[in-house]
PDB file of N, CA and C in Angstrom:
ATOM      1  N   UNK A   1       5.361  46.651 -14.134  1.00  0.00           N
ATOM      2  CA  UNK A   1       4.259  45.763 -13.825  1.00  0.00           C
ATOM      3  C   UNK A   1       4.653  44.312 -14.089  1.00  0.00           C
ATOM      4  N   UNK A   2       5.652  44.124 -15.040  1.00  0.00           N
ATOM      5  CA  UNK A   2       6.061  42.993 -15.459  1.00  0.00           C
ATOM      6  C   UNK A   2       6.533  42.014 -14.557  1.00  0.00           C
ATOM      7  N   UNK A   3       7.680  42.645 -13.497  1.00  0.00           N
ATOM      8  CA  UNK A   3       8.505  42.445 -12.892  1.00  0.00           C
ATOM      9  C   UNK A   3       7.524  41.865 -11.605  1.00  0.00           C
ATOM     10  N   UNK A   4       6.506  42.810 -11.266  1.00  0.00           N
ATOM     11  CA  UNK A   4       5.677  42.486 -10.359  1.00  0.00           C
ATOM     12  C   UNK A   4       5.074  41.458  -9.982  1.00  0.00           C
ATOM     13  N   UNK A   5       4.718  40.898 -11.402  1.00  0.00           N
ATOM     14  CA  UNK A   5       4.417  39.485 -11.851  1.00  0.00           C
ATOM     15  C   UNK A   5       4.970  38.577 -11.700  1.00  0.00           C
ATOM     16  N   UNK A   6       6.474  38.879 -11.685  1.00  0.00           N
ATOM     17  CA  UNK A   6       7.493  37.331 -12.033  1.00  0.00           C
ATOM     18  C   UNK A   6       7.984  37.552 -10.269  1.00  0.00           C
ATOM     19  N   UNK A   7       7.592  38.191  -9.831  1.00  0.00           N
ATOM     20  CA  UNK A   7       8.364  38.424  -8.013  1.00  0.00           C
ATOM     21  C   UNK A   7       6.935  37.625  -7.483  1.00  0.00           C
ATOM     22  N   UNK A   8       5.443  37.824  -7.576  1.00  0.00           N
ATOM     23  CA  UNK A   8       4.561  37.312  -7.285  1.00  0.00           C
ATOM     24  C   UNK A   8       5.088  35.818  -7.384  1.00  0.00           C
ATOM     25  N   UNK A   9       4.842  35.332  -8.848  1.00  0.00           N
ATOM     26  CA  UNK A   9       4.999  34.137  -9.008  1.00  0.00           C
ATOM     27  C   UNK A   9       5.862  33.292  -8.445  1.00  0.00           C
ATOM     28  N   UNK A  10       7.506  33.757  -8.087  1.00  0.00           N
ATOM     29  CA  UNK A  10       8.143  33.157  -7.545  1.00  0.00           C
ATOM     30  C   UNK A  10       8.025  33.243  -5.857  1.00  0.00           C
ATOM     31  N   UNK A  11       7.253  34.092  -5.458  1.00  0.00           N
ATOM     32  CA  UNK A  11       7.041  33.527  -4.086  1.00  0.00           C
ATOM     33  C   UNK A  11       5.980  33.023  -3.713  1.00  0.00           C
ATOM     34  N   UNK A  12       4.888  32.521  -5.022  1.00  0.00           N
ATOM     35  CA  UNK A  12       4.010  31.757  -4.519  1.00  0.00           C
ATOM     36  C   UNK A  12       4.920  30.150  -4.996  1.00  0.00           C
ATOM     37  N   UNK A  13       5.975  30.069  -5.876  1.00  0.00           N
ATOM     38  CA  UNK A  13       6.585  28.575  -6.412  1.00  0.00           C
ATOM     39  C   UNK A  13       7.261  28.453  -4.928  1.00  0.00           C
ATOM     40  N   UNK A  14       7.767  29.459  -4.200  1.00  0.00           N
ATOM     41  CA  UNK A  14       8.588  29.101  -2.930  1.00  0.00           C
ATOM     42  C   UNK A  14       7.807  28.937  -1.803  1.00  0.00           C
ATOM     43  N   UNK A  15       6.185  29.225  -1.748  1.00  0.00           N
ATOM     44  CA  UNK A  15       5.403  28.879  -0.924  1.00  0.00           C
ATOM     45  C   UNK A  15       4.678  27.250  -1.110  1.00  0.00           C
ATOM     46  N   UNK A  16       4.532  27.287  -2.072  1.00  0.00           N
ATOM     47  CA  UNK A  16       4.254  25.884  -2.389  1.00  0.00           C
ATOM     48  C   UNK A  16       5.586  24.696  -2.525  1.00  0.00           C
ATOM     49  N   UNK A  17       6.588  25.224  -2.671  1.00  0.00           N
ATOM     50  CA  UNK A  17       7.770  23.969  -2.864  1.00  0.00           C
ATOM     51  C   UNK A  17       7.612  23.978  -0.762  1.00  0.00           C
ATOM     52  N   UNK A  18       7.781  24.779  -0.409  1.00  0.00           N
ATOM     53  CA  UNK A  18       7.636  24.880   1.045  1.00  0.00           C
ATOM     54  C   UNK A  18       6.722  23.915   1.569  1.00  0.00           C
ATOM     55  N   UNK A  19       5.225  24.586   1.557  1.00  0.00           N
ATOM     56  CA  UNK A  19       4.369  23.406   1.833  1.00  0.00           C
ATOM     57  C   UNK A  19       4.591  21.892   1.513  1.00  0.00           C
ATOM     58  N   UNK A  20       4.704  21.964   0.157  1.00  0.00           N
ATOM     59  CA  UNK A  20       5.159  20.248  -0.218  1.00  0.00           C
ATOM     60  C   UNK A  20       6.173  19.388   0.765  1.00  0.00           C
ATOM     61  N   UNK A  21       7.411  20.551   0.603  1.00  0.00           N
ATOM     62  CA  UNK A  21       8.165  19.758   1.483  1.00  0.00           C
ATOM     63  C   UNK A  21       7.751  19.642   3.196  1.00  0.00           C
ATOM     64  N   UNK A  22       7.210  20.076   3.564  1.00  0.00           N
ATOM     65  CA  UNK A  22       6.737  20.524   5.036  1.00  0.00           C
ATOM     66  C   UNK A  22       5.717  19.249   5.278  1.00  0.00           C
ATOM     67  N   UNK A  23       4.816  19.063   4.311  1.00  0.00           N
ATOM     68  CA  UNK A  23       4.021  17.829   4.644  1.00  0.00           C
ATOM     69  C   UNK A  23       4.655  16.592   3.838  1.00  0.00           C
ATOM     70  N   UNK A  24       5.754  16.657   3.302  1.00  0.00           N
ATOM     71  CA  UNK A  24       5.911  15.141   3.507  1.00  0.00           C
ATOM     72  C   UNK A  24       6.813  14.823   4.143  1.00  0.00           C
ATOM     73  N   UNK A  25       7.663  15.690   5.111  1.00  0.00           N
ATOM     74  CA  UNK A  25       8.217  15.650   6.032  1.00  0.00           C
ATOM     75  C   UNK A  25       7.544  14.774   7.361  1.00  0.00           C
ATOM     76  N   UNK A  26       6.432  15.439   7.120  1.00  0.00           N
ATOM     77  CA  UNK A  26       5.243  15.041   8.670  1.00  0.00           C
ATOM     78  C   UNK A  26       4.584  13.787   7.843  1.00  0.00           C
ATOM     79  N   UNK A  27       4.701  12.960   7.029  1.00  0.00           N
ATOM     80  CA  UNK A  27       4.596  11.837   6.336  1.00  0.00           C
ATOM     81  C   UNK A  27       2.601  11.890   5.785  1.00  0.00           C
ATOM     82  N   UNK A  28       1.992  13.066   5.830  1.00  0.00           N
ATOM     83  CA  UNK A  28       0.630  13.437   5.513  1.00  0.00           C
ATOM     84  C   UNK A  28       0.656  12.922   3.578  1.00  0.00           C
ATOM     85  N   UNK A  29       1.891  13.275   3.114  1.00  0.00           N
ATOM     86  CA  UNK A  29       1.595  13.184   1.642  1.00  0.00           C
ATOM     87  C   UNK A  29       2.559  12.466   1.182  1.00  0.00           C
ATOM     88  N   UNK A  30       3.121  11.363   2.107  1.00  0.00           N
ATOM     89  CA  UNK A  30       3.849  10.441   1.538  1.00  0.00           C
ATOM     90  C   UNK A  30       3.508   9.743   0.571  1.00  0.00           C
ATOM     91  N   UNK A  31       3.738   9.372  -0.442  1.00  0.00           N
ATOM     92  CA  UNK A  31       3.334   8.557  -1.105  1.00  0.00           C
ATOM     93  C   UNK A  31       3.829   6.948  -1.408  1.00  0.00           C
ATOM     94  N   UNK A  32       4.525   6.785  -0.455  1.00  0.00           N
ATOM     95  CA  UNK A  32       5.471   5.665  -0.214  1.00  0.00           C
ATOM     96  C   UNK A  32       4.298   5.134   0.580  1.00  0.00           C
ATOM     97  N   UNK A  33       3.084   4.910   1.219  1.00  0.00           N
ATOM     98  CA  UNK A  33       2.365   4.906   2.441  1.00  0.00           C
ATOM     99  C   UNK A  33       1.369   4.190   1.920  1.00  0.00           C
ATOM    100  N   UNK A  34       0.749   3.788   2.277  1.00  0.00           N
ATOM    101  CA  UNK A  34      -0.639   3.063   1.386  1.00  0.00           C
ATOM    102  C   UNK A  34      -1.694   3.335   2.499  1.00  0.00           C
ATOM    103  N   UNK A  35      -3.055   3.370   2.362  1.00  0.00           N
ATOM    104  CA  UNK A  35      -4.478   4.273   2.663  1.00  0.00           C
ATOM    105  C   UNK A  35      -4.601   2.761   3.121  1.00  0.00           C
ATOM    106  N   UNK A  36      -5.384   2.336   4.385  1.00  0.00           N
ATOM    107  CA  UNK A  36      -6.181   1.859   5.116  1.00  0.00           C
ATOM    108  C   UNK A  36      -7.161   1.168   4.701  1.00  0.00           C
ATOM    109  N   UNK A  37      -8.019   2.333   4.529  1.00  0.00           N
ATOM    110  CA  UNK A  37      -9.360   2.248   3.861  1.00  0.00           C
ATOM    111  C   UNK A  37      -9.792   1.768   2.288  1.00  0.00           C
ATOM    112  N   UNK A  38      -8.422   2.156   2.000  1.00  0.00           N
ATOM    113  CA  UNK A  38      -8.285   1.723   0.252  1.00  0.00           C
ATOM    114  C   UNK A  38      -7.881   0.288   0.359  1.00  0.00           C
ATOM    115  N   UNK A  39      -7.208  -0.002   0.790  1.00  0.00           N
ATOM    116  CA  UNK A  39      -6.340  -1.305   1.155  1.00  0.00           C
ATOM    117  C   UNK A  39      -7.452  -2.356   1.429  1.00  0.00           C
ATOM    118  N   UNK A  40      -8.478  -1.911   2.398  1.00  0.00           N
ATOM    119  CA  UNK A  40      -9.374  -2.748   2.630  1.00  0.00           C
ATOM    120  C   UNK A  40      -9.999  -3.284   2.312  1.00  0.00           C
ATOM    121  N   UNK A  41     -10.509  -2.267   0.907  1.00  0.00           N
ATOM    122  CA  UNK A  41     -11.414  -2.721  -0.166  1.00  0.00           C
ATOM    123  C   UNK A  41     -10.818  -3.555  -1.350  1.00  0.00           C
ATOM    124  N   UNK A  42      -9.827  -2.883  -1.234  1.00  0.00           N
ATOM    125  CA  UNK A  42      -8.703  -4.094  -2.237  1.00  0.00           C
ATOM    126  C   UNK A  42      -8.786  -5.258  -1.942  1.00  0.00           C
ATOM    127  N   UNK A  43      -8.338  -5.576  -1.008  1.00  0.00           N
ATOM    128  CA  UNK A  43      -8.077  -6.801   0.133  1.00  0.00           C
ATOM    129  C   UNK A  43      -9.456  -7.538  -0.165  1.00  0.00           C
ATOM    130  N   UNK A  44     -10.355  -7.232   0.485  1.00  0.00           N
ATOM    131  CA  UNK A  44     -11.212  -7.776   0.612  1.00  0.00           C
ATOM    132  C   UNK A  44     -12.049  -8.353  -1.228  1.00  0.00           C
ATOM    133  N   UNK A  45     -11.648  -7.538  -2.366  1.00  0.00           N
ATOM    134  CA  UNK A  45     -11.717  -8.056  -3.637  1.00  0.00           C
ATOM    135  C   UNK A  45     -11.311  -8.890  -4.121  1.00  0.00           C
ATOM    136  N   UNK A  46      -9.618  -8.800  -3.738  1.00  0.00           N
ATOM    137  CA  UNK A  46      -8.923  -9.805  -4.553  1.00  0.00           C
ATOM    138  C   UNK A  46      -7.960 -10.728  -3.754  1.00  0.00           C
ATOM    139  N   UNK A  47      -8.327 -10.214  -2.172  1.00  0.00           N
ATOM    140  CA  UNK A  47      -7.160 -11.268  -1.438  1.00  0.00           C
ATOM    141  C   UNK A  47      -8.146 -12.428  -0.515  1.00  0.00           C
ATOM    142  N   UNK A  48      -9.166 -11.552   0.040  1.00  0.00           N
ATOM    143  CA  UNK A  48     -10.241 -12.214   1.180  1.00  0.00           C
ATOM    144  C   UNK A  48     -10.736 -13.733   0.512  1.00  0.00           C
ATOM    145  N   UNK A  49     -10.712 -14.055  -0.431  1.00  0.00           N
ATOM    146  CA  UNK A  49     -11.257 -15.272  -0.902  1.00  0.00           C
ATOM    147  C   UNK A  49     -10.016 -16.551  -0.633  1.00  0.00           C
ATOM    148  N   UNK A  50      -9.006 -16.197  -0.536  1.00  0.00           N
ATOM    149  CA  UNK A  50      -8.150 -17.081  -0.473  1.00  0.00           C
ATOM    150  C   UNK A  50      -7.547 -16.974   1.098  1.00  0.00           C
ATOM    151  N   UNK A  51      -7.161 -15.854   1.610  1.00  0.00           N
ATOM    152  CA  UNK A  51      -6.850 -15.113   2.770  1.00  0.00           C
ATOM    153  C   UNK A  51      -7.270 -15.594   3.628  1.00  0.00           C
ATOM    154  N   UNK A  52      -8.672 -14.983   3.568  1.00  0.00           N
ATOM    155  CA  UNK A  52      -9.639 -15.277   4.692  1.00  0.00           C
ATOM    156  C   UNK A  52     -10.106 -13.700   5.140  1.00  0.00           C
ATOM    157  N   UNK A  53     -11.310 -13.530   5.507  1.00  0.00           N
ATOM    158  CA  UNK A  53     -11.754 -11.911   5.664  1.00  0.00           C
ATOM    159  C   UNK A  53     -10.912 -11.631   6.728  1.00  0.00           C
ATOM    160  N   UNK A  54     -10.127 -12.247   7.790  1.00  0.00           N
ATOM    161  CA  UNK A  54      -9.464 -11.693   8.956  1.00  0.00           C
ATOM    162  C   UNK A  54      -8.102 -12.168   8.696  1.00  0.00           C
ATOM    163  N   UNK A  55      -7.761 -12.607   7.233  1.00  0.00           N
ATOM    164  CA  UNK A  55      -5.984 -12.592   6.815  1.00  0.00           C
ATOM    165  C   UNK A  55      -5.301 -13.917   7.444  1.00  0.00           C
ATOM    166  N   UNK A  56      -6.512 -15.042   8.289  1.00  0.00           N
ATOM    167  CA  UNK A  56      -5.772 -15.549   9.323  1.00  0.00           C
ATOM    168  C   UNK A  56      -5.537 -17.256   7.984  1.00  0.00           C
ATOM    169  N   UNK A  57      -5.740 -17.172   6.896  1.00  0.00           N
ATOM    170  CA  UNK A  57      -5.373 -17.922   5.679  1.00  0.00           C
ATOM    171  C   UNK A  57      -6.778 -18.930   5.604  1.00  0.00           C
ATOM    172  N   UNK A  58      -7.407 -18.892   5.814  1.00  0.00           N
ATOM    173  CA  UNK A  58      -8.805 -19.614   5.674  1.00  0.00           C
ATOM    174  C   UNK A  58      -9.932 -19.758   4.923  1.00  0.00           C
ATOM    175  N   UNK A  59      -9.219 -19.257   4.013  1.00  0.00           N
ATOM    176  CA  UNK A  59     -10.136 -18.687   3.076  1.00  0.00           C
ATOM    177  C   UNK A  59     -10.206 -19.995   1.916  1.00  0.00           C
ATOM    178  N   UNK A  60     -10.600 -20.008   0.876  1.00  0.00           N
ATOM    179  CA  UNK A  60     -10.962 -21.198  -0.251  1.00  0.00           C
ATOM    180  C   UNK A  60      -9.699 -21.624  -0.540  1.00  0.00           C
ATOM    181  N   UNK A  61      -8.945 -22.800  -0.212  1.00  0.00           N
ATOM    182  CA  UNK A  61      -7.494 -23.151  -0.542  1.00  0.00           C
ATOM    183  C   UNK A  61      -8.075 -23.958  -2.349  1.00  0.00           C
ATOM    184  N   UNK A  62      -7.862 -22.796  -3.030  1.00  0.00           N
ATOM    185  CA  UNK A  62      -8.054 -23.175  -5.154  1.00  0.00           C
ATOM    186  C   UNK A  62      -6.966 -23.443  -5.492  1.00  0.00           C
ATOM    187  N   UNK A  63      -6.205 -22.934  -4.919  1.00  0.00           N
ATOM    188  CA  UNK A  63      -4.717 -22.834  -5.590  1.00  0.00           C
ATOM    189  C   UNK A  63      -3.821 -23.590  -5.357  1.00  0.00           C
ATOM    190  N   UNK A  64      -4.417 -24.372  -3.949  1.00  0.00           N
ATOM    191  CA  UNK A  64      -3.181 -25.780  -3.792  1.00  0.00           C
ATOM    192  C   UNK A  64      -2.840 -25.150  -2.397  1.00  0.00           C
ATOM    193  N   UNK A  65      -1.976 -25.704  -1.835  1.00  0.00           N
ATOM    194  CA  UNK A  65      -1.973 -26.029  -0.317  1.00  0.00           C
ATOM    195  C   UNK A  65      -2.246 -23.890   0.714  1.00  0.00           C
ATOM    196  N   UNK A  66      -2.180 -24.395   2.232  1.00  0.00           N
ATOM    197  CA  UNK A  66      -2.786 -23.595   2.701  1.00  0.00           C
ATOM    198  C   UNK A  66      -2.372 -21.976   2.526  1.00  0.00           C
ATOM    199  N   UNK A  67      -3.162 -21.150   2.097  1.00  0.00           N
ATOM    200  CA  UNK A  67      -3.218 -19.292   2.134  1.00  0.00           C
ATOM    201  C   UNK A  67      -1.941 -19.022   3.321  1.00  0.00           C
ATOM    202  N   UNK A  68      -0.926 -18.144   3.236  1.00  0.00           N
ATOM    203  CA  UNK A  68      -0.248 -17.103   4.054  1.00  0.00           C
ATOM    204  C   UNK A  68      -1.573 -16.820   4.990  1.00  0.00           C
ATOM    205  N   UNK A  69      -1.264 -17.029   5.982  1.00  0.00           N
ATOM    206  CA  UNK A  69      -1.723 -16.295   7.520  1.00  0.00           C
ATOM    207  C   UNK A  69      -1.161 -15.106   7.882  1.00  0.00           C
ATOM    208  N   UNK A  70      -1.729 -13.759   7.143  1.00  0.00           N
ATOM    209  CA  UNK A  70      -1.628 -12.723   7.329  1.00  0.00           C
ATOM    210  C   UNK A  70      -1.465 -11.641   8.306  1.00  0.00           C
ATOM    211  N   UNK A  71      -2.166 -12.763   9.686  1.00  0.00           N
ATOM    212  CA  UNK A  71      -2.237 -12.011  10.662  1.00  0.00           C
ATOM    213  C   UNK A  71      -1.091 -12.819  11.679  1.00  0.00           C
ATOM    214  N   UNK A  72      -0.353 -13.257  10.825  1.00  0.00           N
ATOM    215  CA  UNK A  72       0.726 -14.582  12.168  1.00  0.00           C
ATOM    216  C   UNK A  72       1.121 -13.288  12.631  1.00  0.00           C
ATOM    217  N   UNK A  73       2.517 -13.605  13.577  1.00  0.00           N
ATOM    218  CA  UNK A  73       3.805 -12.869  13.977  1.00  0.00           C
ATOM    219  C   UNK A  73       5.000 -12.945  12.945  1.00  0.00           C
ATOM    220  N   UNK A  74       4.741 -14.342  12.144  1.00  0.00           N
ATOM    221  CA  UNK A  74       5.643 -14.232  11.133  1.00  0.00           C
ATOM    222  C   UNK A  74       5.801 -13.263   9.868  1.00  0.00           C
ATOM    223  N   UNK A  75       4.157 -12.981   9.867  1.00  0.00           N
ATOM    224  CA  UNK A  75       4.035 -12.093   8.308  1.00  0.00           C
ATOM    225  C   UNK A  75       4.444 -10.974   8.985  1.00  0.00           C
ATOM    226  N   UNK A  76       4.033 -10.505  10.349  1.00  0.00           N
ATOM    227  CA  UNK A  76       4.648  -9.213  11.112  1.00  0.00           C
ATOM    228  C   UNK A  76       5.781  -8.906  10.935  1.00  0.00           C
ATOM    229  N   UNK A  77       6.724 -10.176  11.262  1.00  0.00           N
ATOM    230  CA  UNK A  77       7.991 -10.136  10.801  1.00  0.00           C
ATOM    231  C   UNK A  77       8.582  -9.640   9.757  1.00  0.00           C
ATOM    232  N   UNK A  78       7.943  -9.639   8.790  1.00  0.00           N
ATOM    233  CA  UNK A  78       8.498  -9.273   7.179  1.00  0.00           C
ATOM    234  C   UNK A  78       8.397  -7.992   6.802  1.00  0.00           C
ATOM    235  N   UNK A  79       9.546  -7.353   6.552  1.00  0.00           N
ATOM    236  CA  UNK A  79       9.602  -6.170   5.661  1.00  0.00           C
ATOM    237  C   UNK A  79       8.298  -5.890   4.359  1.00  0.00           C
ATOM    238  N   UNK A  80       8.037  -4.305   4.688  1.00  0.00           N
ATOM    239  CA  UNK A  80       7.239  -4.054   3.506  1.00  0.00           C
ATOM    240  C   UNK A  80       7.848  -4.735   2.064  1.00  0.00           C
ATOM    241  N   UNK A  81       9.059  -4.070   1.964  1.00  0.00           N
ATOM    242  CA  UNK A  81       9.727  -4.481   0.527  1.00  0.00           C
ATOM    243  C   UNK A  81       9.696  -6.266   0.295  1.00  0.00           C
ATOM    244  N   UNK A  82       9.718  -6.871   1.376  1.00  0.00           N
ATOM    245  CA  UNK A  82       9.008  -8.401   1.005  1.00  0.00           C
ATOM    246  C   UNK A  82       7.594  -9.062   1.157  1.00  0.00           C
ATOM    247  N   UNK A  83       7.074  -8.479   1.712  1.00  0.00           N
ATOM    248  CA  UNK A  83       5.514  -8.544   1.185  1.00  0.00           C
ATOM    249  C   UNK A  83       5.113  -7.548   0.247  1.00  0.00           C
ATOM    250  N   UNK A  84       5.346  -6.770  -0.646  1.00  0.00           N
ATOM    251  CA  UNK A  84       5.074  -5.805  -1.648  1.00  0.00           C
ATOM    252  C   UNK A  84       5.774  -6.989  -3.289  1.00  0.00           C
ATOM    253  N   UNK A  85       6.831  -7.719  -2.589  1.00  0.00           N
ATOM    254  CA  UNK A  85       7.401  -8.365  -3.483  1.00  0.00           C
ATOM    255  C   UNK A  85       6.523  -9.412  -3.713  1.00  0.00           C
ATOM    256  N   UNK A  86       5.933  -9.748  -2.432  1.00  0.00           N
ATOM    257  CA  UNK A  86       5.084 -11.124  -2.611  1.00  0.00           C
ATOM    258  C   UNK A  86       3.979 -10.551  -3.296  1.00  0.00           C
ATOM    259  N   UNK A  87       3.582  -9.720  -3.105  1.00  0.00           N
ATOM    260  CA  UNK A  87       1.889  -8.665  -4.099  1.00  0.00           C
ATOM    261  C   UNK A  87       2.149  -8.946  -5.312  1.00  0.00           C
ATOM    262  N   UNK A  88       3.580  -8.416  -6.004  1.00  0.00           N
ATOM    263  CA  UNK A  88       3.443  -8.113  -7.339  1.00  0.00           C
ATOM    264  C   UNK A  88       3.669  -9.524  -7.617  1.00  0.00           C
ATOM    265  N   UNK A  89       5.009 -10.151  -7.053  1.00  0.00           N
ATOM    266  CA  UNK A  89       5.431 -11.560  -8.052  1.00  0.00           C
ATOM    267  C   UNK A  89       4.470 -12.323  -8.072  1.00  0.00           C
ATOM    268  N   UNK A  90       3.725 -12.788  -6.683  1.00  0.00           N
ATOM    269  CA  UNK A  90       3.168 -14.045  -6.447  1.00  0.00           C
ATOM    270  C   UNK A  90       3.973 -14.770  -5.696  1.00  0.00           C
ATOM    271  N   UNK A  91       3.116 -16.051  -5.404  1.00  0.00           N
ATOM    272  CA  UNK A  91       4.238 -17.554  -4.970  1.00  0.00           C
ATOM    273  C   UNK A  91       3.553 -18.878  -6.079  1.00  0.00           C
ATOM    274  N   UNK A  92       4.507 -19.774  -5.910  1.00  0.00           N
ATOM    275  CA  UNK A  92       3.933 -20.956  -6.786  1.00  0.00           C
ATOM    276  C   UNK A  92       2.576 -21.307  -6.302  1.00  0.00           C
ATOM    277  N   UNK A  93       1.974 -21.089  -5.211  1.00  0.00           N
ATOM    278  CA  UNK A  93       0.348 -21.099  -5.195  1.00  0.00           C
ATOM    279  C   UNK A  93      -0.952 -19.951  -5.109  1.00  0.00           C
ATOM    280  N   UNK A  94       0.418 -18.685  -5.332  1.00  0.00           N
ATOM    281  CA  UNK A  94      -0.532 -17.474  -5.316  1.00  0.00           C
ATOM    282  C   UNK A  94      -0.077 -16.943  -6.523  1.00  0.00           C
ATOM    283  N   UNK A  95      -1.403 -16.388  -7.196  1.00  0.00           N
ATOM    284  CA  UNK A  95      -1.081 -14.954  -8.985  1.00  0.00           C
ATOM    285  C   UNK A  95      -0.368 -14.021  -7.973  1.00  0.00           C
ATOM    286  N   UNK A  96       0.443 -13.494  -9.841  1.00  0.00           N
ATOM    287  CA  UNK A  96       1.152 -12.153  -9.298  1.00  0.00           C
ATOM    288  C   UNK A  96      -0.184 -11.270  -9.514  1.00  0.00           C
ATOM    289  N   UNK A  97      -0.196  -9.929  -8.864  1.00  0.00           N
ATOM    290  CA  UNK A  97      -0.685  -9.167  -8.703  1.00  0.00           C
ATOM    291  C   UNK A  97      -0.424  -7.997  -9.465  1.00  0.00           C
ATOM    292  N   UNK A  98       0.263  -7.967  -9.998  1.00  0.00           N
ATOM    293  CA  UNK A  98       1.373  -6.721 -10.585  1.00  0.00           C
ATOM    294  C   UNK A  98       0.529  -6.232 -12.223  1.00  0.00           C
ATOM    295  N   UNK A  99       0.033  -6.883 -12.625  1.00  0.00           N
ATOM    296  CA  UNK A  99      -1.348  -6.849 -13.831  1.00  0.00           C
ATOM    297  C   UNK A  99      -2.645  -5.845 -13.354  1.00  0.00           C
ATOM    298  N   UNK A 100      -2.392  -6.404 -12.293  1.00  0.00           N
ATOM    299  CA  UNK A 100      -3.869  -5.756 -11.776  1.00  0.00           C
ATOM    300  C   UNK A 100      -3.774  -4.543 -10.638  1.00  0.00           C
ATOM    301  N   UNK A 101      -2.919  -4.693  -9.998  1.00  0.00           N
ATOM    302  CA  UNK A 101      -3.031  -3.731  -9.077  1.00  0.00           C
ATOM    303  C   UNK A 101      -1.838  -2.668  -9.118  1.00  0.00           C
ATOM    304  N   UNK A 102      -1.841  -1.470  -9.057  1.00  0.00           N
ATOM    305  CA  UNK A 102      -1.041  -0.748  -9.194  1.00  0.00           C
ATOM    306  C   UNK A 102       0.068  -0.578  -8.136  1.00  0.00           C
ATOM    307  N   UNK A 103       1.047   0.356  -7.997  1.00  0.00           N
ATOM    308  CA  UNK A 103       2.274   0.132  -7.251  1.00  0.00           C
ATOM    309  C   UNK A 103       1.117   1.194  -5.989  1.00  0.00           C
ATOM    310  N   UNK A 104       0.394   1.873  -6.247  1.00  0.00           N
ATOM    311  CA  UNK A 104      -0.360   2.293  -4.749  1.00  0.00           C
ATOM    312  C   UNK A 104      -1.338   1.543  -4.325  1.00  0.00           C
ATOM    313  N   UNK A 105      -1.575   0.649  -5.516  1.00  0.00           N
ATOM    314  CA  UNK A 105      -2.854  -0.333  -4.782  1.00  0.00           C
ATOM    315  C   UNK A 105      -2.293  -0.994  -3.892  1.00  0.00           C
ATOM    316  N   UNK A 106      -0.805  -1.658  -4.142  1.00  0.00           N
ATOM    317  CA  UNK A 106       0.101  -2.956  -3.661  1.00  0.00           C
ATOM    318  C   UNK A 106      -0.024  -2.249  -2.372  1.00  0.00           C
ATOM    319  N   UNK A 107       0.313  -0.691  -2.416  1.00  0.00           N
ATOM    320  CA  UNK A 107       0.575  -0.210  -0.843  1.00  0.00           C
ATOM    321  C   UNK A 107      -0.429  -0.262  -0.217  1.00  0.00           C
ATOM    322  N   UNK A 108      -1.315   0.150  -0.837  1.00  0.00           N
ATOM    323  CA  UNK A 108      -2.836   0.267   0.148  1.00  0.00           C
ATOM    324  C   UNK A 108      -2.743  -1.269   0.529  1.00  0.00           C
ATOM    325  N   UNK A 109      -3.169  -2.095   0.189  1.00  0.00           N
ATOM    326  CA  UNK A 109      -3.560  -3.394   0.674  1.00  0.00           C
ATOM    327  C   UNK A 109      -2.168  -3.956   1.760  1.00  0.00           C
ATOM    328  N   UNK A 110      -0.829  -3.309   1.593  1.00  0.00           N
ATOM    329  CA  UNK A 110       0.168  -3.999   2.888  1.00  0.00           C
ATOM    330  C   UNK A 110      -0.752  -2.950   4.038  1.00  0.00           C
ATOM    331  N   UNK A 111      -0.724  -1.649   3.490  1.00  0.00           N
ATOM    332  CA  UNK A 111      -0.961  -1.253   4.862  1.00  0.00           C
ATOM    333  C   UNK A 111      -2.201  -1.869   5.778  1.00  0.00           C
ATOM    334  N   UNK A 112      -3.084  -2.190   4.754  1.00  0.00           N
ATOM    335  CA  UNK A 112      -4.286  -2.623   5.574  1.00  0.00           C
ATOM    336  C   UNK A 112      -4.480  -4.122   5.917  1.00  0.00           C
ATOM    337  N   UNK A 113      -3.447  -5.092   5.078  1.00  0.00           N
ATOM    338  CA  UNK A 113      -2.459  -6.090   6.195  1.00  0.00           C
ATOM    339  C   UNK A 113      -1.999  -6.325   7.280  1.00  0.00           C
ATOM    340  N   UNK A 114      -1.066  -5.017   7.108  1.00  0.00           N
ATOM    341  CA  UNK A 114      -0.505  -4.024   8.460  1.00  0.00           C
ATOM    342  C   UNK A 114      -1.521  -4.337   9.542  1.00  0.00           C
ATOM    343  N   UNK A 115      -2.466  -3.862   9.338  1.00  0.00           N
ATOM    344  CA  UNK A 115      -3.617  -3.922  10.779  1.00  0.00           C
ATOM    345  C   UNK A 115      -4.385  -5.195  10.981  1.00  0.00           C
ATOM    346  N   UNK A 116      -3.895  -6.211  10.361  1.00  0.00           N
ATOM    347  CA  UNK A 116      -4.732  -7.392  10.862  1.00  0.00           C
ATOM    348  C   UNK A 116      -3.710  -8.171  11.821  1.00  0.00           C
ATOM    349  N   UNK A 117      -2.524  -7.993  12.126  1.00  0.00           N
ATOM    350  CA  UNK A 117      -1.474  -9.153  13.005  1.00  0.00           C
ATOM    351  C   UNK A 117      -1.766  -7.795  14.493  1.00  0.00           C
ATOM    352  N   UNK A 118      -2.444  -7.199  14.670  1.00  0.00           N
ATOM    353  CA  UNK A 118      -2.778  -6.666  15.901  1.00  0.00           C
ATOM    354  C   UNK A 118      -4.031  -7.026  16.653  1.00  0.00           C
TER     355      UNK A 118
END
């Protein structure tokens, strides 16, 4: 009966290492990926005031000269790994972010970046 047990168990650990790998293959449980919808609400907390609600930099210039235009072709231009850099470090007229928002928040809010230069 023992044995029965440990043969069960290991083909439910090989059904599940399976699944795991199977969906993040199909990028469903990536976690490299940042949520849309999460992003948005982020965004709109801690970026939209300076940003601008449509990213296009219009937002309250507090910090000294004009907000990143989020929605240029230029920010399009830029690699995640350099706007994720700009989230956490900051620039000399923007806070770092890296206090406050976590390494999936940073993602949520590029991705939902992502959808404003369209």
């Amino acid at each position: 009966m023992r044995i029965a047990h440990v043969r069960i168990l290991l083909v439910l650990m090989a059904v599940t290492c399976g699944a795991l790998i199977w969906t993040n293959t199909r990028g469903e449980a990536d976690s490299g990926k940042g949520e849309i919808s999460k992003g948005k609400i982020l965004y709109v907390k801690n970026c939209a005031g300076c940003h601008g609600t449509e990213g296009k930099g219009d937002g309250y210039r507090l910090l000294g000269p004009e907000p990143a235009n989020l929605a240029s072709p230029s920010t399009k231009k830029k690699s995640d790994s350099a706007l994720l850099k700009t989230i956490h470090e900051g620039k000399p007229n923007m806070p770092s972010w890296k206090v406050r928002l976590s390494e999936q928040d940073s993602r949520d809010v590029l991705a939902y970046i992502r959808t404003l230069a369209k």
